[in-house]
C-alpha atoms as a PDB file:
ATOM      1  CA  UNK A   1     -21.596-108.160  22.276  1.00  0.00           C
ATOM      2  CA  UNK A   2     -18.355-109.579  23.456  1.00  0.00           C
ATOM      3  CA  UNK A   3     -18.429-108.001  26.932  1.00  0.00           C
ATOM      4  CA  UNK A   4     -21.626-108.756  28.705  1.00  0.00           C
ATOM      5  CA  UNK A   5     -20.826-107.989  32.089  1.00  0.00           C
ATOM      6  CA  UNK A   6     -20.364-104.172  31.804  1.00  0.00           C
ATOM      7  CA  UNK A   7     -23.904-104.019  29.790  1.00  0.00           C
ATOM      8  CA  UNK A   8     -25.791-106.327  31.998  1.00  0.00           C
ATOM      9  CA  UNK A   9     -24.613-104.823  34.969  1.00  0.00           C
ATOM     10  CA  UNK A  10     -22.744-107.783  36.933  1.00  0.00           C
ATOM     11  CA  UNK A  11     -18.986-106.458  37.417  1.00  0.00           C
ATOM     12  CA  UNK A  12     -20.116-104.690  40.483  1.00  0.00           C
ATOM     13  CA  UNK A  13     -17.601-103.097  43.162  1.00  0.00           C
ATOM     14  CA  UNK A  14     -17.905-104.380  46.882  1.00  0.00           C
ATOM     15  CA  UNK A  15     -19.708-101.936  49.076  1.00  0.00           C
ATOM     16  CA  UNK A  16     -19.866-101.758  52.387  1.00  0.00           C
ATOM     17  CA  UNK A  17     -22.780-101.543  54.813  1.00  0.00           C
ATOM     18  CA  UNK A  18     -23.295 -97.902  54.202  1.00  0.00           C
ATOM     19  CA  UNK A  19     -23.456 -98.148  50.372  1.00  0.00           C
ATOM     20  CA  UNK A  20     -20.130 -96.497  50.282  1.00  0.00           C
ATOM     21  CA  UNK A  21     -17.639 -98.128  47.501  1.00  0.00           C
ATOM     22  CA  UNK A  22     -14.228 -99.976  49.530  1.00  0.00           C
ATOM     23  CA  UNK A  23     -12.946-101.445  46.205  1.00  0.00           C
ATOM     24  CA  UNK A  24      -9.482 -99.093  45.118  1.00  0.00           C
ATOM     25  CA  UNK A  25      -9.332-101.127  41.792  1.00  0.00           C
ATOM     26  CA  UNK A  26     -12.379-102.832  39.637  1.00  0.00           C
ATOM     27  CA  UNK A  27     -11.131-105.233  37.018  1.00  0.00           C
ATOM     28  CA  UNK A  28     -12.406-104.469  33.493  1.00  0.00           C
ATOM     29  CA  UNK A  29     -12.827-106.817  30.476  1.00  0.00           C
ATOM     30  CA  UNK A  30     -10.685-105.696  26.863  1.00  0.00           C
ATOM     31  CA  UNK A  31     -13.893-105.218  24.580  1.00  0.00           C
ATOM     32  CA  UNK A  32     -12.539-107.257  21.604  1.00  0.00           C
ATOM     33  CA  UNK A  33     -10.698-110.217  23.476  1.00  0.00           C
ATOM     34  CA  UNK A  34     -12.913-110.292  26.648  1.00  0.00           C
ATOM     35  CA  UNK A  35      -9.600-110.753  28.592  1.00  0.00           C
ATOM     36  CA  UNK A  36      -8.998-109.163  31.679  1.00  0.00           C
ATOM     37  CA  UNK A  37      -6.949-105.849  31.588  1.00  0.00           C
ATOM     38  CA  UNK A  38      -4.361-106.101  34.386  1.00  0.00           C
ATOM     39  CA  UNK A  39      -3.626-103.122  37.015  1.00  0.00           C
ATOM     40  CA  UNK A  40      -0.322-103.096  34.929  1.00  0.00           C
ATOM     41  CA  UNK A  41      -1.726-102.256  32.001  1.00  0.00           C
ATOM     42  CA  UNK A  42      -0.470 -98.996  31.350  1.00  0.00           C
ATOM     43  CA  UNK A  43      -1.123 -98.898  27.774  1.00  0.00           C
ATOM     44  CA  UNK A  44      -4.941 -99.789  28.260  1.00  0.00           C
ATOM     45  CA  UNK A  45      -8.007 -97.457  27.244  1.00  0.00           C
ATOM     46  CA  UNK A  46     -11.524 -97.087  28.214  1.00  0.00           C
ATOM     47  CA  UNK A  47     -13.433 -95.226  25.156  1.00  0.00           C
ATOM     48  CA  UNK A  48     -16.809 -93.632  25.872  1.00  0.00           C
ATOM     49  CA  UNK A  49     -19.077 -92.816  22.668  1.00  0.00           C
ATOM     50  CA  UNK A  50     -21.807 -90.770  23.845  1.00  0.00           C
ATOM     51  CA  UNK A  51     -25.446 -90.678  21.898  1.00  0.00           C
ATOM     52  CA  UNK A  52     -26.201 -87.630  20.138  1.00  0.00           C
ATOM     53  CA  UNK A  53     -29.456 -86.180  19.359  1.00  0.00           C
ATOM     54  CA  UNK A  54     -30.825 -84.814  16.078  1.00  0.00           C
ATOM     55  CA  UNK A  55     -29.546 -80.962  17.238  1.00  0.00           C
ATOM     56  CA  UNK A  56     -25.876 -82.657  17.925  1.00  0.00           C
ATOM     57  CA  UNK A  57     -26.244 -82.511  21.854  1.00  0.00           C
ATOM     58  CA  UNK A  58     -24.693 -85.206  23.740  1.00  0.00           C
ATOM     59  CA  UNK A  59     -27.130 -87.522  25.516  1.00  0.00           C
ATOM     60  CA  UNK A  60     -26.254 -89.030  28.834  1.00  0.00           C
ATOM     61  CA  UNK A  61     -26.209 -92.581  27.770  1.00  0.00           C
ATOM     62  CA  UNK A  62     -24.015 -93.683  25.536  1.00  0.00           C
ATOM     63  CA  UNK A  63     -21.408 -97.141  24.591  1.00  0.00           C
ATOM     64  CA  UNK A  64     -17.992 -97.792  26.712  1.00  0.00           C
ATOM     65  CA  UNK A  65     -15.699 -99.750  25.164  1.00  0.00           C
ATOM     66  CA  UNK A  66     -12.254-100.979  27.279  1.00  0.00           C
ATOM     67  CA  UNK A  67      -9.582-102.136  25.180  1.00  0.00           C
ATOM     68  CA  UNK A  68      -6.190-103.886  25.803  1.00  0.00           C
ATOM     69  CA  UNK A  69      -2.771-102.938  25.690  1.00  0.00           C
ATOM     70  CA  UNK A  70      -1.890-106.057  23.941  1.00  0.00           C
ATOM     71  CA  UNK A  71      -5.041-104.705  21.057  1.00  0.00           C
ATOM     72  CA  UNK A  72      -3.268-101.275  20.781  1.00  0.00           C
ATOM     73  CA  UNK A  73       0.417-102.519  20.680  1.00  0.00           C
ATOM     74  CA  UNK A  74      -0.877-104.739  17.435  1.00  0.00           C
ATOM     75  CA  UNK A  75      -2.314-101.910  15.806  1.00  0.00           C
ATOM     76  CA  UNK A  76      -5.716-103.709  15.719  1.00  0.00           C
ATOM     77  CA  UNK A  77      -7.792-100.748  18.237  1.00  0.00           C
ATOM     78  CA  UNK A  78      -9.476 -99.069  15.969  1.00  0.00           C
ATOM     79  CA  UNK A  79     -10.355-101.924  13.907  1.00  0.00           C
ATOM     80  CA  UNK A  80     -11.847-103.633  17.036  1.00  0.00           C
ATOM     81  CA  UNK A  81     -13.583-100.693  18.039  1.00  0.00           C
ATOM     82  CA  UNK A  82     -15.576-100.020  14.740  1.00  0.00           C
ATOM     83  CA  UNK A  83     -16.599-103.633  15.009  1.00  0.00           C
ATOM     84  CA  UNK A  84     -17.610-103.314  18.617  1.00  0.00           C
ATOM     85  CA  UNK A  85     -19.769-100.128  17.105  1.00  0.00           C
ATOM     86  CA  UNK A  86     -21.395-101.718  14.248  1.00  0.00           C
ATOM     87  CA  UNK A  87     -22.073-104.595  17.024  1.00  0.00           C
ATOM     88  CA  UNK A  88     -24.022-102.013  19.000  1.00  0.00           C
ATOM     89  CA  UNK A  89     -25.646-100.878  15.656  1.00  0.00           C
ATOM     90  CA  UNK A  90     -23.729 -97.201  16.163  1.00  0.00           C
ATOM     91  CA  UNK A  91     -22.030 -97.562  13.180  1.00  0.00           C
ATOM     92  CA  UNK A  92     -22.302 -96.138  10.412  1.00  0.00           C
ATOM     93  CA  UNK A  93     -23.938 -93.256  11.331  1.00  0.00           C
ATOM     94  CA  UNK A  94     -27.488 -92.687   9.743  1.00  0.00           C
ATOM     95  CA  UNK A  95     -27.899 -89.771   7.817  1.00  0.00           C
ATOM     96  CA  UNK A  96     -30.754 -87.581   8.280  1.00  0.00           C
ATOM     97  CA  UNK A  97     -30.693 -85.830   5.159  1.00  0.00           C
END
């Protein structure tokens, strides 16, 4: 996985002594060129693909995928974002059947 921080936990925001979050903005890392996205970056999307179960329920955890403006203007996001899915092993879907 190209972006380790977000899945290992590390890009934190600064609290303060009370536990209560002080940070207005928390940088994130573009999925497919591990660059960070800019509080510019108007053009910049964070994706969340939840788990499903076997009824088709959504399950709280799930994979979040941040991608770039400069990704989207090329025309390259959804190729980046099946490859950060078949990274994860969530794509292609298994079929039950």
């Amino acid at each position: 996985m190209v972006n380790k921080e977000f899945s290992m936990g590390t890009m934190k925001p600064m609290k303060n002594n009370q536990g209560v979050v002080v940070e207005k903005y928390l940088p994130r890392k573009c999925g497919a060129t591990s660059k960070l996205i800019g509080p510019k970056d108007h053009s910049s999307v964070q994706i969340f693909v939840p788990n499903v179960d076997e009824n088709g329920k959504v399950c709280n955890d799930g994979f979040t995928v941040a991608l770039s403006g400069y990704i989207r203007d090329k025309g390259r996001s959804d190729f980046e974002l099946e490859k950060l899915l078949r990274q994860s092993k969530q794509y292609p879907f298994e079929n039950s059947d």
